[in-house]
N, C-alpha and C. Protein backbone atom coordinates (compact mmCIF):
# COMPACT_ATOMS: atom_id res chain seq x y z
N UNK A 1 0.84 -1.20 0.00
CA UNK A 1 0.00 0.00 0.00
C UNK A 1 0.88 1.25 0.00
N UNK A 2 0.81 1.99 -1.09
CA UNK A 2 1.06 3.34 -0.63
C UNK A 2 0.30 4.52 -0.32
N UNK A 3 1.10 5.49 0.34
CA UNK A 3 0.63 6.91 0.53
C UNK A 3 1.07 7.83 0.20
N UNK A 4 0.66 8.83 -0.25
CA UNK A 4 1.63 9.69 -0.49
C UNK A 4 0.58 11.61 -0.25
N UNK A 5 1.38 12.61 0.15
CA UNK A 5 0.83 13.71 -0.04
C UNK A 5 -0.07 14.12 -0.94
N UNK A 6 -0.43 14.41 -0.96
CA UNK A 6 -1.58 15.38 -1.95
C UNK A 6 -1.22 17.17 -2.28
N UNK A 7 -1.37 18.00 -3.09
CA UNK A 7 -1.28 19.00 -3.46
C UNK A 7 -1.75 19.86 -1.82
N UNK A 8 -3.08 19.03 -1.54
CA UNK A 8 -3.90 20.07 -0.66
C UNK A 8 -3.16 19.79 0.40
N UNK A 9 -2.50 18.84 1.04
CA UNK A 9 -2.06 18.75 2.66
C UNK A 9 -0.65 19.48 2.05
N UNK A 10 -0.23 19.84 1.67
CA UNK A 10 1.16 21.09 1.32
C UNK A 10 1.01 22.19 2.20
N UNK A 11 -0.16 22.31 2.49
CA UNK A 11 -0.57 23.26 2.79
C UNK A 11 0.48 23.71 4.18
N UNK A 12 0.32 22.21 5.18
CA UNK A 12 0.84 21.81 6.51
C UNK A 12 2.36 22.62 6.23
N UNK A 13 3.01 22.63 4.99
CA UNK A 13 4.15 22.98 5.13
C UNK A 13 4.60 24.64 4.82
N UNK A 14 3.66 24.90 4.70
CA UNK A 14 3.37 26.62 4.86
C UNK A 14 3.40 27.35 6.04
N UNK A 15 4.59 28.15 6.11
CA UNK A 15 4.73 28.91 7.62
C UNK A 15 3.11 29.84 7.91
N UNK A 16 2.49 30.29 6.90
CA UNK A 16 1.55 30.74 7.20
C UNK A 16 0.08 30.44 7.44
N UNK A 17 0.18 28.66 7.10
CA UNK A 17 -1.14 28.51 7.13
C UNK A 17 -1.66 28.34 8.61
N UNK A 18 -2.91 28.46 9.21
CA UNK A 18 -3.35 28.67 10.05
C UNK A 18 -3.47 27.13 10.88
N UNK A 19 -3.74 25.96 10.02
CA UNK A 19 -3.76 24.72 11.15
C UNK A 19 -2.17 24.14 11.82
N UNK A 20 -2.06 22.86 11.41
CA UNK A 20 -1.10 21.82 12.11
C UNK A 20 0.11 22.46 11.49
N UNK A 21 1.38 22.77 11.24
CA UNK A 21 2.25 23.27 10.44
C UNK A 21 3.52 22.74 10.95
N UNK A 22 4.26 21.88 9.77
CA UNK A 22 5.52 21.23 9.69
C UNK A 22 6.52 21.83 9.00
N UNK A 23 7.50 22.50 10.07
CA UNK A 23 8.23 23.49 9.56
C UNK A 23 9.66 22.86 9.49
N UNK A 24 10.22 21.77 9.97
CA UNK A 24 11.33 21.20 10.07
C UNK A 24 11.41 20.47 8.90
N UNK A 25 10.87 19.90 8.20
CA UNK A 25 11.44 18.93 6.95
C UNK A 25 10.38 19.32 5.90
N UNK A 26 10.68 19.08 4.77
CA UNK A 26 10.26 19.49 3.28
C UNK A 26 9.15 18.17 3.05
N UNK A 27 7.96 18.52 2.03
CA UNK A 27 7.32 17.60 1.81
C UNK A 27 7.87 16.35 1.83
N UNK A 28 9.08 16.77 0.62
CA UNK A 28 9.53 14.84 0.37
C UNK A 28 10.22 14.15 1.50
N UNK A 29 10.99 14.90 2.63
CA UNK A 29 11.44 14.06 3.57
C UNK A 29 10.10 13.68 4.69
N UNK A 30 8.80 14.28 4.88
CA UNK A 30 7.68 13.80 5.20
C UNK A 30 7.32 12.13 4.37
N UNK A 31 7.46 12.07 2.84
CA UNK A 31 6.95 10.91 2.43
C UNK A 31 7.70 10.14 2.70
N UNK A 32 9.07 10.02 2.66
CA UNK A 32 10.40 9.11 3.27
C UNK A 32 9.94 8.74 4.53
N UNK A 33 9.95 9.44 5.66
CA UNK A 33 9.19 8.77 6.49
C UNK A 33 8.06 8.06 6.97
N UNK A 34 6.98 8.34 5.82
CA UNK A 34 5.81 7.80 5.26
C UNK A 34 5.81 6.58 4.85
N UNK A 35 6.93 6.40 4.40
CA UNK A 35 7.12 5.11 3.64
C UNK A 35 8.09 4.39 5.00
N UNK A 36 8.78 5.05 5.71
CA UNK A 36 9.40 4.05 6.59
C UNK A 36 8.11 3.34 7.54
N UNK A 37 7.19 4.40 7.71
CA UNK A 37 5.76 3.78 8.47
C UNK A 37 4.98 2.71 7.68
N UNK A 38 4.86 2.98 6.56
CA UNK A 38 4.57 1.97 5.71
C UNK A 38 4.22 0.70 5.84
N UNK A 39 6.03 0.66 6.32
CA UNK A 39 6.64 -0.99 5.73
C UNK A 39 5.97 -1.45 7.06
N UNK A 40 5.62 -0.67 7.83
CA UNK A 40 5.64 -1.71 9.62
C UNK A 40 3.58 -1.62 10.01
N UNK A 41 3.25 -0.56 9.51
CA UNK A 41 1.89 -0.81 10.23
C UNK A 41 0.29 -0.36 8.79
N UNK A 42 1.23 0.29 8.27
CA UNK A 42 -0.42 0.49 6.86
C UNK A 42 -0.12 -1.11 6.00
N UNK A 43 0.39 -1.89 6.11
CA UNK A 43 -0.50 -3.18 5.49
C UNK A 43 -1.74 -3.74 6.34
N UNK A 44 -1.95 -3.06 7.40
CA UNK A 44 -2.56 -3.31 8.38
C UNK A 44 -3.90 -2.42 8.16
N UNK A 45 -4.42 -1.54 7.47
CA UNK A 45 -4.39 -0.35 7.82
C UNK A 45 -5.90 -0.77 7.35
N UNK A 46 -6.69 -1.35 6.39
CA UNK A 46 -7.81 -1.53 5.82
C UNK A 46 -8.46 -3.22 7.13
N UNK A 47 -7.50 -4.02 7.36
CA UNK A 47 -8.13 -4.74 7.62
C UNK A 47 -8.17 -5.01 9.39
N UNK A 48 -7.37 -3.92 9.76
CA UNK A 48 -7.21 -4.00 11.24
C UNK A 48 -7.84 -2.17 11.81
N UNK A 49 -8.68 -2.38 11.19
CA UNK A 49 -9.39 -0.03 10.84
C UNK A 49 -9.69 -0.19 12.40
N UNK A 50 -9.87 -1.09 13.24
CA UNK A 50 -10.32 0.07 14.86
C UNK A 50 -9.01 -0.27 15.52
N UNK A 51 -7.78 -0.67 15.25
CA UNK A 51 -6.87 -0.69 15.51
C UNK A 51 -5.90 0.68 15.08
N UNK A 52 -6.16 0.49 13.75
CA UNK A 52 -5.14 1.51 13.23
C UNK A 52 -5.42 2.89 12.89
N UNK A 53 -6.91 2.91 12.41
CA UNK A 53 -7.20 3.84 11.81
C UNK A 53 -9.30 3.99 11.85
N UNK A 54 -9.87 4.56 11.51
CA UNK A 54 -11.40 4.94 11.71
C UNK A 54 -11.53 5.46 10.48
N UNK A 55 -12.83 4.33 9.85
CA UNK A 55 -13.34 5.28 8.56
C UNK A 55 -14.70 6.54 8.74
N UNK A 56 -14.53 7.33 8.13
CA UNK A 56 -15.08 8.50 7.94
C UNK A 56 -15.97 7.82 7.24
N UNK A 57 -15.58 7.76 5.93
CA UNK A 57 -17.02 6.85 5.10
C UNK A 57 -16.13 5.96 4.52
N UNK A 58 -16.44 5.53 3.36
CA UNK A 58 -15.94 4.13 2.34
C UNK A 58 -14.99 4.91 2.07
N UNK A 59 -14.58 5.87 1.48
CA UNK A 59 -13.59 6.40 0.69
C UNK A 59 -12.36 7.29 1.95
N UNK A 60 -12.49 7.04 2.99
CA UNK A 60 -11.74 8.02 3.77
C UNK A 60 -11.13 7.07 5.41
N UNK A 61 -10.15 7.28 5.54
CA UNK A 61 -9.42 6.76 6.83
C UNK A 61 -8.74 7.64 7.49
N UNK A 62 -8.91 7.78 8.86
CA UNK A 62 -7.96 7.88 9.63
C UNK A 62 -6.94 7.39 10.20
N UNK A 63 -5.59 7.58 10.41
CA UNK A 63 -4.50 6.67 10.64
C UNK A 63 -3.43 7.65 11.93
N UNK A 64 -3.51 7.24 12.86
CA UNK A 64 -2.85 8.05 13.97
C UNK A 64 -1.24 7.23 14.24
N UNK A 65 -0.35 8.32 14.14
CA UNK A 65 1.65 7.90 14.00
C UNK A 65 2.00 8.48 15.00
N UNK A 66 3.30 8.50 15.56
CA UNK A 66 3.59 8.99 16.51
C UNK A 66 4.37 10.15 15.47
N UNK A 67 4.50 11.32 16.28
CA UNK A 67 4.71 12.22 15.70
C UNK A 67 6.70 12.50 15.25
N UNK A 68 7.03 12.73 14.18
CA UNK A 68 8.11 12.52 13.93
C UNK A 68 8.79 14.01 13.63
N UNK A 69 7.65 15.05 13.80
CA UNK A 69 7.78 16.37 13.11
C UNK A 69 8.12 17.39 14.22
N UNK A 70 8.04 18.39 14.03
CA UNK A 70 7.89 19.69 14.67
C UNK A 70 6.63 20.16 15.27
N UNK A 71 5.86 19.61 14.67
CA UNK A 71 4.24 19.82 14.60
C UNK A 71 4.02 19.88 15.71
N UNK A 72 3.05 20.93 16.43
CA UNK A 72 1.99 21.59 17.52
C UNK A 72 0.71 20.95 17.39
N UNK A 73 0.64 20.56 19.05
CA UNK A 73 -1.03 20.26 18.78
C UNK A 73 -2.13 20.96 18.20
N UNK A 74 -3.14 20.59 18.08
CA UNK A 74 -3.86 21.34 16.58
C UNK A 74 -5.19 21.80 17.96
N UNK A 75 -5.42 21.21 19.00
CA UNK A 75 -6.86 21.48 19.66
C UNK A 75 -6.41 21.70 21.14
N UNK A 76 -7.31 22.11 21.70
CA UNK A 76 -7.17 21.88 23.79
C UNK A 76 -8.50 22.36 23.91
N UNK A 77 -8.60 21.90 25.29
CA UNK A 77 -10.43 21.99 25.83
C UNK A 77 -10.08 23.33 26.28
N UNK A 78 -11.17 24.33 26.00
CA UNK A 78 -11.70 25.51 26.47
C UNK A 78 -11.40 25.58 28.13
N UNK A 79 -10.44 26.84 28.68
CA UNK A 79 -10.90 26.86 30.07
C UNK A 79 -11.07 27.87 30.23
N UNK A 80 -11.14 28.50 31.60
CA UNK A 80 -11.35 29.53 32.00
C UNK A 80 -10.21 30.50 31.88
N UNK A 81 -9.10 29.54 31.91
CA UNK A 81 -7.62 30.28 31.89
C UNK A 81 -7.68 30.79 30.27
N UNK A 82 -7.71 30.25 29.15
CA UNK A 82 -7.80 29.93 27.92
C UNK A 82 -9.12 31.14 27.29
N UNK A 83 -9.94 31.14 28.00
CA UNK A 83 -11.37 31.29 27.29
C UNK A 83 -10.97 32.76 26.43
N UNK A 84 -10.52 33.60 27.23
CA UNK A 84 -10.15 35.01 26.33
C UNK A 84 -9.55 35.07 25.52
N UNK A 85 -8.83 34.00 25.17
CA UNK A 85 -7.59 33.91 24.17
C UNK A 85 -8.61 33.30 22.99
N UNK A 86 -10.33 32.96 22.95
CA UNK A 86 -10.95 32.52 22.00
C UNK A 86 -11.51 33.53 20.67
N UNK A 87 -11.41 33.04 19.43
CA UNK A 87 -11.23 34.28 18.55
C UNK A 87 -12.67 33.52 17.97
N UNK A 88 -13.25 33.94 16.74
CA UNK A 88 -14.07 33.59 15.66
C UNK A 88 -14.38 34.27 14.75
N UNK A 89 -14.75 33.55 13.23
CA UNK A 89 -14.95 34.60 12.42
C UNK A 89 -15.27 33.64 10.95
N UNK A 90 -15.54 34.36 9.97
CA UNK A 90 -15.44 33.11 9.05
C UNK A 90 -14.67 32.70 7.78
N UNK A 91 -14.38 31.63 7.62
CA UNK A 91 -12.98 31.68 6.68
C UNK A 91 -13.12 30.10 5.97
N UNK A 92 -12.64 30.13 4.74
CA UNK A 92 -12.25 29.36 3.60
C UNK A 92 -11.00 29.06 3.36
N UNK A 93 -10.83 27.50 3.05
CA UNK A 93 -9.62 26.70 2.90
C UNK A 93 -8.92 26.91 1.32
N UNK A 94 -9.64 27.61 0.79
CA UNK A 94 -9.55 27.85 -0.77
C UNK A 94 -10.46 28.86 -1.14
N UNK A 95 -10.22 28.98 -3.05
CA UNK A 95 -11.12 30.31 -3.21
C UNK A 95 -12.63 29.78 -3.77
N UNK A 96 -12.50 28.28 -4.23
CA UNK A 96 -13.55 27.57 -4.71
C UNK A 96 -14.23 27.10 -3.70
N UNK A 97 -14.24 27.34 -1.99
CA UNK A 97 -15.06 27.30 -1.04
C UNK A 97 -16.01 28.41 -0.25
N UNK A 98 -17.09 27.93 -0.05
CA UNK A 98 -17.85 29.10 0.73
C UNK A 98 -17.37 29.12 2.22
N UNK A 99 -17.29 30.43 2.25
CA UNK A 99 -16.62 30.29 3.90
C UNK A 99 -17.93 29.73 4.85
N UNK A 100 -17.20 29.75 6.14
CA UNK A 100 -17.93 28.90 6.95
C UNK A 100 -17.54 29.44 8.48
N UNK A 101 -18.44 29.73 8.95
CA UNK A 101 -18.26 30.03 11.02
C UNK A 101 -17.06 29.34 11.63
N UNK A 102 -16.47 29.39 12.18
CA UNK A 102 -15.62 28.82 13.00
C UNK A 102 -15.12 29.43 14.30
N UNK A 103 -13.97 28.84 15.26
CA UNK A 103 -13.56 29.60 16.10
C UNK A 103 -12.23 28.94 16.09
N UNK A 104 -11.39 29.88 17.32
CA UNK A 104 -10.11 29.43 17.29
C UNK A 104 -9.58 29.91 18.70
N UNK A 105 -8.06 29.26 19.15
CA UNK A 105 -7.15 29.83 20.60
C UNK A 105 -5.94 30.55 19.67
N UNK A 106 -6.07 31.87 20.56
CA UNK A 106 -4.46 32.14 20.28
C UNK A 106 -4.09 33.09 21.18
N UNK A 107 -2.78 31.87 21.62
CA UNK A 107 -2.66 31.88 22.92
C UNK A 107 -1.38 32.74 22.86
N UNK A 108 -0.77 33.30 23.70
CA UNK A 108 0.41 34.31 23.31
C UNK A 108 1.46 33.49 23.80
N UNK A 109 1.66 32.49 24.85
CA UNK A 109 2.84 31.74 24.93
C UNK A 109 2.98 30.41 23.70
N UNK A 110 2.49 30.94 22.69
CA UNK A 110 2.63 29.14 22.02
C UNK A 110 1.72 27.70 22.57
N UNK A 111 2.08 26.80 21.96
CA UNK A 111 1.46 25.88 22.03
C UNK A 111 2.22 24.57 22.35
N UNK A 112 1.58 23.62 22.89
CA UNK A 112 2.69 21.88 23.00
C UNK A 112 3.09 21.10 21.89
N UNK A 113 4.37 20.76 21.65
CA UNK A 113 4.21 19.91 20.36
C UNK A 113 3.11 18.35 20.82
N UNK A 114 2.84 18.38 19.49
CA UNK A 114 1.94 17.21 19.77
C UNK A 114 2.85 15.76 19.71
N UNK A 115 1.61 14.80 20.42
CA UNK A 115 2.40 13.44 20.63
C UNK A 115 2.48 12.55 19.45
N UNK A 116 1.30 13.04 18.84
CA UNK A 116 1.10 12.10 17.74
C UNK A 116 0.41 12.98 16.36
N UNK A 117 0.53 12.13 14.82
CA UNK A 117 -0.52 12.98 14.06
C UNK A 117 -1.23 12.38 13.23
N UNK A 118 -2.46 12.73 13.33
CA UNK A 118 -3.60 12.17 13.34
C UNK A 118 -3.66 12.23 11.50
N UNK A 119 -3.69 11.40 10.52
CA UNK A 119 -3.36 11.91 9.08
C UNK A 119 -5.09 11.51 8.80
N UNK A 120 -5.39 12.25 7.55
CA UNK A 120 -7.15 11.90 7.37
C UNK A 120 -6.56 12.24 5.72
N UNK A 121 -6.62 10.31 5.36
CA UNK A 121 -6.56 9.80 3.92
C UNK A 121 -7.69 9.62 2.85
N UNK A 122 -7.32 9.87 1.86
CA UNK A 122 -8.73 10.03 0.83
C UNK A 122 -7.85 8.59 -0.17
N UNK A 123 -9.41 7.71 -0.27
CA UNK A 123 -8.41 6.94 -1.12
C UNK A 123 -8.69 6.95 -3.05
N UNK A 124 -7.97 6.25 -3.72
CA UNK A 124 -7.63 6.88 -4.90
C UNK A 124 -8.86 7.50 -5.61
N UNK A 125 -10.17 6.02 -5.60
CA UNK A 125 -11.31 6.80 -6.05
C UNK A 125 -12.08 7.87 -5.83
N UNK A 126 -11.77 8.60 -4.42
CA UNK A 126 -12.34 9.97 -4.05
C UNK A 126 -11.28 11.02 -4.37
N UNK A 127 -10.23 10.93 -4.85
CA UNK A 127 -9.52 11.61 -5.09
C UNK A 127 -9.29 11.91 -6.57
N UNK A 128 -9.57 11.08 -7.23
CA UNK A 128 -10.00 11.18 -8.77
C UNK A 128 -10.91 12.37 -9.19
N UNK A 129 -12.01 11.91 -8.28
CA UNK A 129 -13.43 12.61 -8.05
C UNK A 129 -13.11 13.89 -7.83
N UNK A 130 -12.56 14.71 -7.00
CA UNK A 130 -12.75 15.59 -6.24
C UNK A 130 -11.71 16.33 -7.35
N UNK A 131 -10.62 16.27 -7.83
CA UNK A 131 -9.19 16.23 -8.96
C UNK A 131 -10.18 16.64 -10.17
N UNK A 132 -10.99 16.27 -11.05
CA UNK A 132 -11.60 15.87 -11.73
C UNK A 132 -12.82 17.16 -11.66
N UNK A 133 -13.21 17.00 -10.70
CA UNK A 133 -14.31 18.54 -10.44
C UNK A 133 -13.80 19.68 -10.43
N UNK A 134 -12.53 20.03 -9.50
CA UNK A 134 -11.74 21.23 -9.00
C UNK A 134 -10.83 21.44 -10.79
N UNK A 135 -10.65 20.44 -11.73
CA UNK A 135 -9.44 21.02 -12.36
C UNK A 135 -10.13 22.27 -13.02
N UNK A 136 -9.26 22.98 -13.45
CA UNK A 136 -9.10 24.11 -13.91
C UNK A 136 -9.54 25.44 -13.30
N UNK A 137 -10.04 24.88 -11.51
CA UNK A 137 -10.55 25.91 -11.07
C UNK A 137 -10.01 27.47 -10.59
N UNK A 138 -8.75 27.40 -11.22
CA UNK A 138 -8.19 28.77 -11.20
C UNK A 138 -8.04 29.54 -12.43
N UNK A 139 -8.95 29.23 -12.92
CA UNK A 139 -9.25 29.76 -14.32
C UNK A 139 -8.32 30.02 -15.74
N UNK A 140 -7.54 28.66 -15.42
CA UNK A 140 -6.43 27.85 -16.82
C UNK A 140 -7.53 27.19 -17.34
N UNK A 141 -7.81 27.04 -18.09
CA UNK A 141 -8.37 25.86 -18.95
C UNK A 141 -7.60 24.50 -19.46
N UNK A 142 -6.04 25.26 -19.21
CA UNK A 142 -5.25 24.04 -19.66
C UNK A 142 -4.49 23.18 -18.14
N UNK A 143 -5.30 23.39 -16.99
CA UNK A 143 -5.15 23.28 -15.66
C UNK A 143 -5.49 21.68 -15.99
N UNK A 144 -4.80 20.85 -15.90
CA UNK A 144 -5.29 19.32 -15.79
C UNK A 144 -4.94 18.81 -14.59
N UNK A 145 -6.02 17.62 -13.99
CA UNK A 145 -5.97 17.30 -12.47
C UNK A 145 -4.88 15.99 -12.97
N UNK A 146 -3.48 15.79 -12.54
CA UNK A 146 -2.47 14.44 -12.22
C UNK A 146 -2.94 13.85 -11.42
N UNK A 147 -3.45 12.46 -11.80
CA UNK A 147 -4.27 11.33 -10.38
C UNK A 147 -2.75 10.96 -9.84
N UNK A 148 -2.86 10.65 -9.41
CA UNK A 148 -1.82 10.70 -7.25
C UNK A 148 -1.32 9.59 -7.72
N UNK A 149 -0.04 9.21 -7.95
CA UNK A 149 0.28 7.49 -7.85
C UNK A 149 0.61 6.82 -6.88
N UNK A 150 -0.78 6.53 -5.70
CA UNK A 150 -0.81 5.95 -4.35
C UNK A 150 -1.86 5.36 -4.28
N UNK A 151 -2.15 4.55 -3.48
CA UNK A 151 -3.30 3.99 -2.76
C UNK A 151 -4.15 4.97 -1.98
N UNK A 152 -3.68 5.82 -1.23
CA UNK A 152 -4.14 6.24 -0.66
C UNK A 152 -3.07 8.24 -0.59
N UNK A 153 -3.94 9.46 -0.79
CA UNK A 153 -3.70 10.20 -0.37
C UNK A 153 -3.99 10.86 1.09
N UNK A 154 -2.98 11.70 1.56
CA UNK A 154 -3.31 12.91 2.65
C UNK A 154 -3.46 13.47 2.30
N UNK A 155 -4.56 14.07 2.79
CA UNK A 155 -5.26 15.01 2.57
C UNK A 155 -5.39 16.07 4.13
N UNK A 156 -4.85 15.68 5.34
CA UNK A 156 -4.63 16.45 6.33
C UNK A 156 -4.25 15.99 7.39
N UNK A 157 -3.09 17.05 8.17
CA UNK A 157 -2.21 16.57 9.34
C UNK A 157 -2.71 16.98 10.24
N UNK A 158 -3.15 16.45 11.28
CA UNK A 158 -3.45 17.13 12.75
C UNK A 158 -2.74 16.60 13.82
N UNK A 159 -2.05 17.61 14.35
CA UNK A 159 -1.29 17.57 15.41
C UNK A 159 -1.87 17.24 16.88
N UNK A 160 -1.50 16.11 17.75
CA UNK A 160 -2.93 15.59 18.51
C UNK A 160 -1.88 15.06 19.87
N UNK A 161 -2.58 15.04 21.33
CA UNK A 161 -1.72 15.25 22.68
C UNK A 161 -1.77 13.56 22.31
N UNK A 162 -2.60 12.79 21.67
CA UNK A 162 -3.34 11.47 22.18
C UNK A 162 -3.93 11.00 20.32
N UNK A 163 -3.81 9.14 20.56
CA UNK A 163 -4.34 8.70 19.46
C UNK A 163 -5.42 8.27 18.88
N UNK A 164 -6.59 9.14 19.57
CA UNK A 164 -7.72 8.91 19.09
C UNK A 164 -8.21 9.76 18.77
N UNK A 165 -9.27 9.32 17.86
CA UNK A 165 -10.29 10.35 17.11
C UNK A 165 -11.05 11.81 17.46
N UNK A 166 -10.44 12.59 16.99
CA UNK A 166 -11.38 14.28 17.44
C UNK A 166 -12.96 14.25 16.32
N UNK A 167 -13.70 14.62 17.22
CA UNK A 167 -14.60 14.50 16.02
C UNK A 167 -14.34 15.48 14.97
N UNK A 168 -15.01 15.73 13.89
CA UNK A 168 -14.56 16.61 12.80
C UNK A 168 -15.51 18.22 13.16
N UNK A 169 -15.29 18.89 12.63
CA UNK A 169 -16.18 19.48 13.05
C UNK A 169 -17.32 19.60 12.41
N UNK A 170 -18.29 20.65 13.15
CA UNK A 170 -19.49 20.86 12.39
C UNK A 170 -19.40 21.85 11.39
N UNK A 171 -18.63 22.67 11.08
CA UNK A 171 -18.59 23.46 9.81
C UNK A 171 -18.02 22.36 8.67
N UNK A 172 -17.08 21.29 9.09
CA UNK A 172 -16.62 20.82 8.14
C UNK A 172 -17.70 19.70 7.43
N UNK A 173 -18.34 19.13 8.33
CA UNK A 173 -19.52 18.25 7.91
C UNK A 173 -20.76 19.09 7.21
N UNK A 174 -20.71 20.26 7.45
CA UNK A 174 -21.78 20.99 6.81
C UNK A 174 -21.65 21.38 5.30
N UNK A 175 -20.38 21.74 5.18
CA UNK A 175 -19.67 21.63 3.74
C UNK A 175 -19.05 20.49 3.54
N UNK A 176 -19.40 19.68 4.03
CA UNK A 176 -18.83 18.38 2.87
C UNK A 176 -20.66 18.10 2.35
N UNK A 177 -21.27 18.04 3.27
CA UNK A 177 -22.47 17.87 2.73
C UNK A 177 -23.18 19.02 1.61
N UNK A 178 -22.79 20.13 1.56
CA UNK A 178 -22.89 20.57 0.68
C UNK A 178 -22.67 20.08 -1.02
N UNK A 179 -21.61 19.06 -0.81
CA UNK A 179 -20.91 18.45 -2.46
C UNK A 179 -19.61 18.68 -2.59
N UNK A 180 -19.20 18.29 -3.68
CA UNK A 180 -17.77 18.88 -4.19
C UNK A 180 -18.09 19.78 -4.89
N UNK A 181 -18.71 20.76 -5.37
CA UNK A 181 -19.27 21.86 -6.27
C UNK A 181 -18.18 22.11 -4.88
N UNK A 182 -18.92 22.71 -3.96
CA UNK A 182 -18.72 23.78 -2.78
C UNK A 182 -17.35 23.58 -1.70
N UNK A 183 -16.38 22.51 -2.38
CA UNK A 183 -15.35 22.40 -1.59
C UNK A 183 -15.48 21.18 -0.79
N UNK A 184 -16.57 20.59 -0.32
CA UNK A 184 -16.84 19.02 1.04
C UNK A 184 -16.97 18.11 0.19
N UNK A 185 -16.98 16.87 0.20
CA UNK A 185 -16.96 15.56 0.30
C UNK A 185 -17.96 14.94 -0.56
N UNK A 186 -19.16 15.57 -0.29
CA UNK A 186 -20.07 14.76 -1.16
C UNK A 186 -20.84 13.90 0.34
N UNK A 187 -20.38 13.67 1.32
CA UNK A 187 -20.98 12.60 2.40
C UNK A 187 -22.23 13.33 2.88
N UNK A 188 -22.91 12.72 2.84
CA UNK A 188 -24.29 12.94 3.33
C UNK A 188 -24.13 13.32 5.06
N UNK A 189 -25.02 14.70 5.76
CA UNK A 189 -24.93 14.50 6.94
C UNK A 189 -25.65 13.93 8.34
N UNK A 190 -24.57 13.18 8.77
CA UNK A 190 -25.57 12.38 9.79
C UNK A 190 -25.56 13.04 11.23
N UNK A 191 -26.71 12.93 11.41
CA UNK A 191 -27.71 14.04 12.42
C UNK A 191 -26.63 13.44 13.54
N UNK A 192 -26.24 12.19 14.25
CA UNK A 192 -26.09 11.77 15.49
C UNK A 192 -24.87 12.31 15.19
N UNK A 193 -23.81 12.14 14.14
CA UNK A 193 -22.62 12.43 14.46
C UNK A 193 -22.27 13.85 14.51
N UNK A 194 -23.24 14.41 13.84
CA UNK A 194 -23.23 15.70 14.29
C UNK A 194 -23.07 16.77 15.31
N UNK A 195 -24.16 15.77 15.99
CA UNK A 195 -24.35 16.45 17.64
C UNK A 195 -23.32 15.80 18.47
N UNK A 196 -22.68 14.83 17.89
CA UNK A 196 -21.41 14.68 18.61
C UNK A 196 -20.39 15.40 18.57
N UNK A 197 -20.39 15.96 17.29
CA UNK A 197 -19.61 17.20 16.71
C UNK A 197 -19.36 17.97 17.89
N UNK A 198 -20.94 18.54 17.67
CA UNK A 198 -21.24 20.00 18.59
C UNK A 198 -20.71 19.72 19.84
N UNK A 199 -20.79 19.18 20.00
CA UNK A 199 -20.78 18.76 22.30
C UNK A 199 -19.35 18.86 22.17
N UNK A 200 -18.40 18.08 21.20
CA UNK A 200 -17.17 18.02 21.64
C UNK A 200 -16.46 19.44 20.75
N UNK A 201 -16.60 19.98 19.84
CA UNK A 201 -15.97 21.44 19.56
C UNK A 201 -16.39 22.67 20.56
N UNK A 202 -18.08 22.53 21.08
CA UNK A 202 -18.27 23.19 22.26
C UNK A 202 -17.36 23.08 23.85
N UNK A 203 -16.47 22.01 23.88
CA UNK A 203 -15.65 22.07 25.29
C UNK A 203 -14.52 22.30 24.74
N UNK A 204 -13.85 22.42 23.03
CA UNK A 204 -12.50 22.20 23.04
C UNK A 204 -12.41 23.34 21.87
N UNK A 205 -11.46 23.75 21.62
CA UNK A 205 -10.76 24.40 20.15
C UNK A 205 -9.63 24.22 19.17
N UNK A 206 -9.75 24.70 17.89
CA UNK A 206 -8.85 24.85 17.42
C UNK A 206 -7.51 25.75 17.95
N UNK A 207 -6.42 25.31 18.27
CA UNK A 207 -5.29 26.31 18.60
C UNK A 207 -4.36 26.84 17.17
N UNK A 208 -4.23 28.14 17.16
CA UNK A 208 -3.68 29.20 16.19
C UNK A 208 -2.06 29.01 16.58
């Protein structure tokens, strides 16, 4: 099985982008180590999923590594100490997305590196899909989508204290249910996981 980056998780390696950010090594020494993980636990990865990893839907996995990067935890629960340092406002991952509500910490001493990172894989056939809708969306016409030569792409790093599942959030489930027209997934939204959403982004945040 392979994995490999995607155009969109590049992002992680941008001093400016606002989530998880891997500032010590270059994409390709990220996949080198990708591939040293590889060889020892993703043959595992489809048929041992509440071991290794949690599907989102058919086309999507989660896979939690111990962290090998620079990378900062990406969340912490809301406190009282914390609460002022909470921002919000609304913002888009791209220009072919509708923005969306959110909130965030930013905290003036920094943040913990994280223990582990939580990777959320798209596998080849949703990535075709999504490649395939978006090409030319920066208005080339001669913009063609390159399908990924992996089994499986990343599509996002989250920097995490612990190896289990954060729920996603509710802005992000709201635009995936929107389609791929609008930037999400195409997954239909389900009411229960939803409100699981809510309860757990309501005690915790994104950290800046």
């Amino acid at each position: 099985m392979k994995i490999k980056l995607t155009d969109f998780a590049l992002r992680h390696f941008d001093r400016e982008f606002g989530g998880t950010k891997i500032l010590n090594m270059t994409p390709e020494d990220f996949e080198k180590e990708l591939d040293i993980v590889n060889g020892h636990i993703l043959v595992g990865l489809l048929e041992r999923s509440k071991e290794f990893g949690y599907a989102y839907s058919g086309d999507t996995k989660l896979l939690a590594i111990r962290n090998f990067t620079d990378a900062k935890v990406g969340s912490m629960p809301i406190t009282l100490e914390n609460y002022q340092y909470l921002r919000s406002g609304y913002s888009s991952r791209r220009e072919s997305e509708l923005p969306v509500f959110s909130r965030w910490l930013e905290l003036p001493l920094g943040k913990p590196k994280a223990d582990y990172l939580m990777l959320v894989l798209y596998d080849k056939v949703q990535l075709d899909k999504e490649g395939r809708i978006t090409e030319g969306e920066h208005g080339d016409p001669n913009e063609k989508y390159v399908p990924l030569d992996a089994d499986f792409g990343v599509v996002a790093i989250l920097g995490q204290s612990h190896p289990n599942e954060e729920s996603m959030k509710p802005e992000t489930m709201l635009r995936n249910a929107l389609g791929v027209e609008e930037g999400g997934s195409g997954v239909a939204l389900d009411r229960e996981k939803y409100l699981e959403s809510v309860k757990f982004w309501s005690e915790n945040a994104t950290v800046k």
